[in-house]
C-alpha atoms as a PDB file:
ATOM      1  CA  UNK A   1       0.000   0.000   0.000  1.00  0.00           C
ATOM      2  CA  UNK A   2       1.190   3.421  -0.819  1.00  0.00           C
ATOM      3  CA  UNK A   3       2.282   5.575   2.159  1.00  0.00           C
ATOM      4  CA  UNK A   4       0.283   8.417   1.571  1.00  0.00           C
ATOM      5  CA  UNK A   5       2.332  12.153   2.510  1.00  0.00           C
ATOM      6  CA  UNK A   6       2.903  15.238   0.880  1.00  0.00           C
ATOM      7  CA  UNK A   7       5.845  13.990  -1.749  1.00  0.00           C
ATOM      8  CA  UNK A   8       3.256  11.352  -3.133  1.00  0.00           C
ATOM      9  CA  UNK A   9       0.583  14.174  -3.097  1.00  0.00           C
ATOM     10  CA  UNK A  10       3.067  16.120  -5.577  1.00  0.00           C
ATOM     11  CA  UNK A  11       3.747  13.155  -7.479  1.00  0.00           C
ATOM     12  CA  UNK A  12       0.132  12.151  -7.253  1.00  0.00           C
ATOM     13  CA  UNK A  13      -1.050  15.708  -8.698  1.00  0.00           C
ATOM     14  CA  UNK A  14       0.914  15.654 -11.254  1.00  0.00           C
ATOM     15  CA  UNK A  15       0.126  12.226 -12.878  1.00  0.00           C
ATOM     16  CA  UNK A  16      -3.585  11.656 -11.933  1.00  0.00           C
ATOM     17  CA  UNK A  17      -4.762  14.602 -10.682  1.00  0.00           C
ATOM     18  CA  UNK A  18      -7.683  14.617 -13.388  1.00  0.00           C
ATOM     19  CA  UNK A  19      -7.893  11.509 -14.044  1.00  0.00           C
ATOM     20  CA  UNK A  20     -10.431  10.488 -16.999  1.00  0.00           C
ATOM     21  CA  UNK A  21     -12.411   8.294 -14.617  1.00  0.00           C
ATOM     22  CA  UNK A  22     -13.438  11.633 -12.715  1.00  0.00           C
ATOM     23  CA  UNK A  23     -14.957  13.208 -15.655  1.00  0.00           C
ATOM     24  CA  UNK A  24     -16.467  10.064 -17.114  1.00  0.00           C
ATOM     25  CA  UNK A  25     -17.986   9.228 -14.017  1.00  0.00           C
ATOM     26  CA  UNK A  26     -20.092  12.213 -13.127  1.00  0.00           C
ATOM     27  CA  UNK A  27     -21.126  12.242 -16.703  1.00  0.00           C
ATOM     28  CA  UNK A  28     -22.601   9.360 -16.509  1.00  0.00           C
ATOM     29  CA  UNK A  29     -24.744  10.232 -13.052  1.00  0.00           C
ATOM     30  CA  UNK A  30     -28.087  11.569 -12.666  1.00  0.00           C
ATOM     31  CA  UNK A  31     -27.319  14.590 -10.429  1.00  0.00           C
ATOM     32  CA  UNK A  32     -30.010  17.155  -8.916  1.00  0.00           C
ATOM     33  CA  UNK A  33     -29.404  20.725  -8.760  1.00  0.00           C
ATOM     34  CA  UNK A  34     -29.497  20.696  -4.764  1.00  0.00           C
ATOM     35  CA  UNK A  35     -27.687  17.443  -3.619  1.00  0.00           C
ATOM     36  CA  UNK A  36     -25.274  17.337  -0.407  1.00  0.00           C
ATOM     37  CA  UNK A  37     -22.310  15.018  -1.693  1.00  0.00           C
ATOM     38  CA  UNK A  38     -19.322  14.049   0.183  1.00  0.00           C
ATOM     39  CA  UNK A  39     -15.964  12.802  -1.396  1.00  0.00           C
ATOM     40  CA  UNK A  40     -13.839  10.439   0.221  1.00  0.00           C
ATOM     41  CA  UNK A  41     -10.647  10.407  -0.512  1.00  0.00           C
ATOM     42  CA  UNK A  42     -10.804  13.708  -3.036  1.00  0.00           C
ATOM     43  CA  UNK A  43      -7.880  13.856  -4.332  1.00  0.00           C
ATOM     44  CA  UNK A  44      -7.566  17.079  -6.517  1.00  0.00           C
ATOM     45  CA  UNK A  45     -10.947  17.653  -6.051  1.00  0.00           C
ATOM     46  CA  UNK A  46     -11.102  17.216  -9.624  1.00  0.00           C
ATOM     47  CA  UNK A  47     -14.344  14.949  -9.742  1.00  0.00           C
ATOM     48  CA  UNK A  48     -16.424  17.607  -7.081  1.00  0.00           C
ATOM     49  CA  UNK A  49     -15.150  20.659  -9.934  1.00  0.00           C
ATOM     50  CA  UNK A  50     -17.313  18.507 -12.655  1.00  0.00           C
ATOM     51  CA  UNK A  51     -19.886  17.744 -10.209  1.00  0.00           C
ATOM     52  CA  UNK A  52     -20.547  21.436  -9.192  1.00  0.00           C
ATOM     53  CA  UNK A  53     -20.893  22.442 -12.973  1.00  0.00           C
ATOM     54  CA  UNK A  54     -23.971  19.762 -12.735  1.00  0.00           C
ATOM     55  CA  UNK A  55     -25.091  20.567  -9.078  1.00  0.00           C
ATOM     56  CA  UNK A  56     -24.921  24.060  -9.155  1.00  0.00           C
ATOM     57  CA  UNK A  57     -27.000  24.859  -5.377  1.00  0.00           C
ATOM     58  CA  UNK A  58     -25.990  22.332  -3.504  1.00  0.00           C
ATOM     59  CA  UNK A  59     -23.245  21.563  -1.218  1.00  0.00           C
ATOM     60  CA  UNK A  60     -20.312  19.707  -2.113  1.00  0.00           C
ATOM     61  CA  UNK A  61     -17.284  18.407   0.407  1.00  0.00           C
ATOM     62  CA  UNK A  62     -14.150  16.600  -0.461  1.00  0.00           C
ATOM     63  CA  UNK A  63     -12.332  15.291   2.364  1.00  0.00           C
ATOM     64  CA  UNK A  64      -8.718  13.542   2.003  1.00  0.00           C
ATOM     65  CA  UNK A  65      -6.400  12.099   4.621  1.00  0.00           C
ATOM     66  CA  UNK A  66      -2.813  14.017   3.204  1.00  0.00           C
ATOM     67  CA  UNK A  67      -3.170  17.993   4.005  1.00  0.00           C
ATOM     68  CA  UNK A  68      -0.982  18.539   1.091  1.00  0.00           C
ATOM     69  CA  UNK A  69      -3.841  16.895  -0.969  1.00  0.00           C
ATOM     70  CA  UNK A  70      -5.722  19.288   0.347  1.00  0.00           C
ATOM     71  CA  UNK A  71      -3.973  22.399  -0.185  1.00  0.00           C
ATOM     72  CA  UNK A  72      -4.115  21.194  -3.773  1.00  0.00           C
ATOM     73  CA  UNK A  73      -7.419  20.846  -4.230  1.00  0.00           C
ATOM     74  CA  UNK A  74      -7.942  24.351  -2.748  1.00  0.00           C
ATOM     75  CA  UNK A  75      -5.238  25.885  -5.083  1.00  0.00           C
ATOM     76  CA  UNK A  76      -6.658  23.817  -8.284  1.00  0.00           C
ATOM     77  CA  UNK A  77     -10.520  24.887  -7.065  1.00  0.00           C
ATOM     78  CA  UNK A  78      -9.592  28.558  -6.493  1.00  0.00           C
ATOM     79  CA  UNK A  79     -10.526  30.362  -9.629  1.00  0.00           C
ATOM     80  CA  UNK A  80     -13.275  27.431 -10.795  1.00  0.00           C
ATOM     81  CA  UNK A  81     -16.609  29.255 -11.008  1.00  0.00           C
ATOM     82  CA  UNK A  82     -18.498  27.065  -8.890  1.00  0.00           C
ATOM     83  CA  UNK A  83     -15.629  27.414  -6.083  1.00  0.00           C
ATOM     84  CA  UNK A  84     -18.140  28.716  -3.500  1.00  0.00           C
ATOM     85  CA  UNK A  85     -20.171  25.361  -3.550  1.00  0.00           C
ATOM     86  CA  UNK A  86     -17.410  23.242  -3.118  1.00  0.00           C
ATOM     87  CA  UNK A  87     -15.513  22.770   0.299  1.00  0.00           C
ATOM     88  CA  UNK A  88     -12.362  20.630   1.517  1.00  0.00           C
ATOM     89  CA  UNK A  89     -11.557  18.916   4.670  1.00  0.00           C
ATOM     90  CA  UNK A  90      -8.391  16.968   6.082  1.00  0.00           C
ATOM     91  CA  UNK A  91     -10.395  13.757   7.200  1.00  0.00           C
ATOM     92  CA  UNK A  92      -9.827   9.998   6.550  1.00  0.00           C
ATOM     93  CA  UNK A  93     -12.437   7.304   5.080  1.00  0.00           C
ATOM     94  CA  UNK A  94     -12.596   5.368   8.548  1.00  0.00           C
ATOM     95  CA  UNK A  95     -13.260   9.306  10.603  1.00  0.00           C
ATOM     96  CA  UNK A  96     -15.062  11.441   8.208  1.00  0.00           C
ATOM     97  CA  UNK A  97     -15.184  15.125   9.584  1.00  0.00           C
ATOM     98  CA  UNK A  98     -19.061  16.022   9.054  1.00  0.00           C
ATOM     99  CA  UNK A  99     -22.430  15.304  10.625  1.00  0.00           C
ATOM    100  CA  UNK A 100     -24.306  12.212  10.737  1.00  0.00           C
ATOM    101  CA  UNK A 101     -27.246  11.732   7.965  1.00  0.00           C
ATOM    102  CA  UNK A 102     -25.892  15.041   6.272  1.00  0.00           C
ATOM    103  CA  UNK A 103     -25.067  13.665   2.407  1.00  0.00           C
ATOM    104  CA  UNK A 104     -27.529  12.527  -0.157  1.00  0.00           C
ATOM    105  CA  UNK A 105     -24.334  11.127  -2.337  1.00  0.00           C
ATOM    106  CA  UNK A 106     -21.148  10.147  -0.972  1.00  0.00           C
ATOM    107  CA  UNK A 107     -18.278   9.223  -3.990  1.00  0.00           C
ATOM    108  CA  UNK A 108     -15.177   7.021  -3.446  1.00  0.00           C
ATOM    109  CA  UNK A 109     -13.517   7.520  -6.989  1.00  0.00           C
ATOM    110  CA  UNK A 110     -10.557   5.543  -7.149  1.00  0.00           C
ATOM    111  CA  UNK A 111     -10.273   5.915  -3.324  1.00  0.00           C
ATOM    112  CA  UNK A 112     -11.254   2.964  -1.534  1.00  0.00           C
ATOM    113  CA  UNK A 113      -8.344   0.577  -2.234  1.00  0.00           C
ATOM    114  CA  UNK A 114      -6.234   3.589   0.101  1.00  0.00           C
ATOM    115  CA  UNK A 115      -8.310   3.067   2.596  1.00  0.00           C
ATOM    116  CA  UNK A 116      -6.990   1.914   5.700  1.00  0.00           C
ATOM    117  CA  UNK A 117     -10.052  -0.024   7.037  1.00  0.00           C
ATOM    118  CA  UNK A 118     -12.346  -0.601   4.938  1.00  0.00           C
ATOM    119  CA  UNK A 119     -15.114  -1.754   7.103  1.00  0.00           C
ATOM    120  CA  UNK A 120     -14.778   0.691   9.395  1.00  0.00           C
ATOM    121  CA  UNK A 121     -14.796   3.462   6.274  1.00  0.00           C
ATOM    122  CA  UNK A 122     -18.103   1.731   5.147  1.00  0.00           C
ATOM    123  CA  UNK A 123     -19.570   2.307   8.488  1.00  0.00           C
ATOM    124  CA  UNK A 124     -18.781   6.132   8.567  1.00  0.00           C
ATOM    125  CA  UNK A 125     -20.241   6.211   4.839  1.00  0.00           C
ATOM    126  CA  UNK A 126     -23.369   4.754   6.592  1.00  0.00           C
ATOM    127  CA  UNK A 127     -23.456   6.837   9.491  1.00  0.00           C
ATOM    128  CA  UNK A 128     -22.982  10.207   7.118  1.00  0.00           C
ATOM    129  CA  UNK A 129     -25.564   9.061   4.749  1.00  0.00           C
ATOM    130  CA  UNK A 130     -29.321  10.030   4.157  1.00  0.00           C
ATOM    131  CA  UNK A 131     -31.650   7.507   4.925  1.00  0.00           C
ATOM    132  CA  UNK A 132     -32.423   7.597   1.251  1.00  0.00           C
ATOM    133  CA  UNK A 133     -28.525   8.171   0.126  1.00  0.00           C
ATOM    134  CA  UNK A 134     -26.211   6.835  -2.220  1.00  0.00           C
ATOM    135  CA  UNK A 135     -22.747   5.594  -2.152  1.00  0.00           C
ATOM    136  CA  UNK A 136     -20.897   5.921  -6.071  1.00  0.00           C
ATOM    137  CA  UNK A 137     -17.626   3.952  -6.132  1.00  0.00           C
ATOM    138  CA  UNK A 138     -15.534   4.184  -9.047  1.00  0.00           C
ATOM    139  CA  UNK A 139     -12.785   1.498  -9.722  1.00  0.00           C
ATOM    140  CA  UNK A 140     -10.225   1.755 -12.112  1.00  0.00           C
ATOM    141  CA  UNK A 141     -10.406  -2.063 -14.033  1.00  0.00           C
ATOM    142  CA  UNK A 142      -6.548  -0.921 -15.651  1.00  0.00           C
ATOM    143  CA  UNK A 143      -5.485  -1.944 -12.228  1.00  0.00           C
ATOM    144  CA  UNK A 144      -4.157  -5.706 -12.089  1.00  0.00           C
ATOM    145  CA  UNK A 145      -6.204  -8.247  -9.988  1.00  0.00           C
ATOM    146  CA  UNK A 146      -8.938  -5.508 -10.514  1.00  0.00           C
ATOM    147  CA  UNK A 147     -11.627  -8.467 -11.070  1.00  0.00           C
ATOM    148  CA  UNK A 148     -10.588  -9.621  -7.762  1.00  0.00           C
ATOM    149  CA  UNK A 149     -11.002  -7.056  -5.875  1.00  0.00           C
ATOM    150  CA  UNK A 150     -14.375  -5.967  -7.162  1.00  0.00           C
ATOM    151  CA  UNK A 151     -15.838  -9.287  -5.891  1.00  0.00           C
ATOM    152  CA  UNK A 152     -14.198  -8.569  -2.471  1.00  0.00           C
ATOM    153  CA  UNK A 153     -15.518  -5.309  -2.193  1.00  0.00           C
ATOM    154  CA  UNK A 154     -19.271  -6.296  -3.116  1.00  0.00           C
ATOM    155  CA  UNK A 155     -18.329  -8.777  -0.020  1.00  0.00           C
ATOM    156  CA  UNK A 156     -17.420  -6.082   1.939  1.00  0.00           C
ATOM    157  CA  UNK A 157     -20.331  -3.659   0.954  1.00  0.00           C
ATOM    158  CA  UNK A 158     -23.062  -6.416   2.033  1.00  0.00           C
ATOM    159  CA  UNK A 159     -21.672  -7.335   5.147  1.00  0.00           C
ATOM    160  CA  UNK A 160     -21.598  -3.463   5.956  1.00  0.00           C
ATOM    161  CA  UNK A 161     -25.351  -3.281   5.075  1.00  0.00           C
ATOM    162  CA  UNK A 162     -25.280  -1.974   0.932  1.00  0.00           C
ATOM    163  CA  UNK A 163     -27.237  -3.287  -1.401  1.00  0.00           C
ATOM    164  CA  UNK A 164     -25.542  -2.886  -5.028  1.00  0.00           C
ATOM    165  CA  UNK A 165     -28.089  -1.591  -6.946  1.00  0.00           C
ATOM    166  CA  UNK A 166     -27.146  -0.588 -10.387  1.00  0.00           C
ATOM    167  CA  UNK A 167     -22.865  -1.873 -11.650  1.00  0.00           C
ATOM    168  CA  UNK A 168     -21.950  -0.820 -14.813  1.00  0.00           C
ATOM    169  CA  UNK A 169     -18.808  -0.839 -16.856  1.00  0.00           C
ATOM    170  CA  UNK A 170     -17.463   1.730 -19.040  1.00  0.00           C
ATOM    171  CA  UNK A 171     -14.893   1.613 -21.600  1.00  0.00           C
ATOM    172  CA  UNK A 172     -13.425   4.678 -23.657  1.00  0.00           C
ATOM    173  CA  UNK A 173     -10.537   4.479 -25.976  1.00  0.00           C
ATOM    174  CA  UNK A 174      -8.713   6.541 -22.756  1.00  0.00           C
ATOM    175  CA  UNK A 175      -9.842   3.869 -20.122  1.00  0.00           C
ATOM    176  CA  UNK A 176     -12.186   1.140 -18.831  1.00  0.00           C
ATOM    177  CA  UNK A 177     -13.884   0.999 -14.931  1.00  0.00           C
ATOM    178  CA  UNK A 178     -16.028   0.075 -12.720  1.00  0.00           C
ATOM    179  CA  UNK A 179     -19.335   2.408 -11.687  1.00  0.00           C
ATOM    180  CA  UNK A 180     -21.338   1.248  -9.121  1.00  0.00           C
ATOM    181  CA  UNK A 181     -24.205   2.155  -7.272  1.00  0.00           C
ATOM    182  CA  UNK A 182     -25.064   1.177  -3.835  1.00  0.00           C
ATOM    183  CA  UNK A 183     -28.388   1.576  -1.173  1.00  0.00           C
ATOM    184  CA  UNK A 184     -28.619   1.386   2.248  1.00  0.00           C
ATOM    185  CA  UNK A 185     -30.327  -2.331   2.897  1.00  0.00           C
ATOM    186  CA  UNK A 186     -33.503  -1.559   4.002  1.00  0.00           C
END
């Protein structure tokens, strides 16, 4: 596992920082004008810049373990027209900095193989959830063993109380992944 700090921040910046999957992925979502979304493990911020050009009133939060990360994501969001919407906080997966039952959509875009517990990052995602909320993961399948993993995690997701709902996989000529879609179990 990489040992997230601020050098692999830099480097991270640099080489992924808007990745395609980011893009790709809110394109392909079905996003009201007035949704509270959370973003775990944020990155750049680059996938809550292309979700506030789509959710223009509501309230969008990217939290990230690495401060550097954030300081990024601030810099890169500074002068994006739909800054104001869109805030950062230093927070990890398994000790997510905002209120319980606060986000109608919570993303994990190519973040949840960095997390350091995943079951315990699964429970915060249901504790900061709307009873009616949403958890988007997006997986990268260029990633060897990716196949693998995917079945793990939909493991991991129902013995954490999600219900898949809707899995798709898209393929561009720049890259192929995972989208999924998961429910609270009712």
């Amino acid at each position: 596992m990489t040992e997230w700090n601020a050098e692999t921040a830099e480097w991270y910046a640099a080489n992924y920082g808007d990745y395609p999957t980011n893009r790709l992925a809110v394109e392909q979502l079905d996003l009201s004008d007035e949704l509270t979304i959370i973003d775990v493990g944020c990155g750049t911020g680059s996938a809550l810049r292309y979700t506030a050009a789509k959710v223009s009133k509501g309230n969008l939060i990217g939290i990230d373990p690495v401060p550097r990360m954030i300081e990024i994501a601030k810099g890169l969001s500074k002068d994006d027209k739909n800054r104001n919407q869109v805030a950062f906080k230093v927070g990890s997966a398994e000790k997510i900095p905002v209120d319980d039952s606060i986000a109608d959509l919570v993303f994990a875009f190519d973040s949840i193989d960095h997390w350091k517990d995943v079951p315990k990052g699964l429970s915060e995602i249901l504790r900061i959830l709307k009873s009616k909320g949403n958890f988007i993961i997006v997986k990268d399948l260029g990633v060897p063993g990716s196949k693998k993993a995917l079945i793990a995690l939909k493991q991991k997701l129902r013995a954490a109380g999600f219900d898949l709902v809707h899995k798709e996989i898209i393929k561009t000529d720049e890259i192929s992944f995972a989208l999924w879609k998961c429910t609270v179990k009712s």
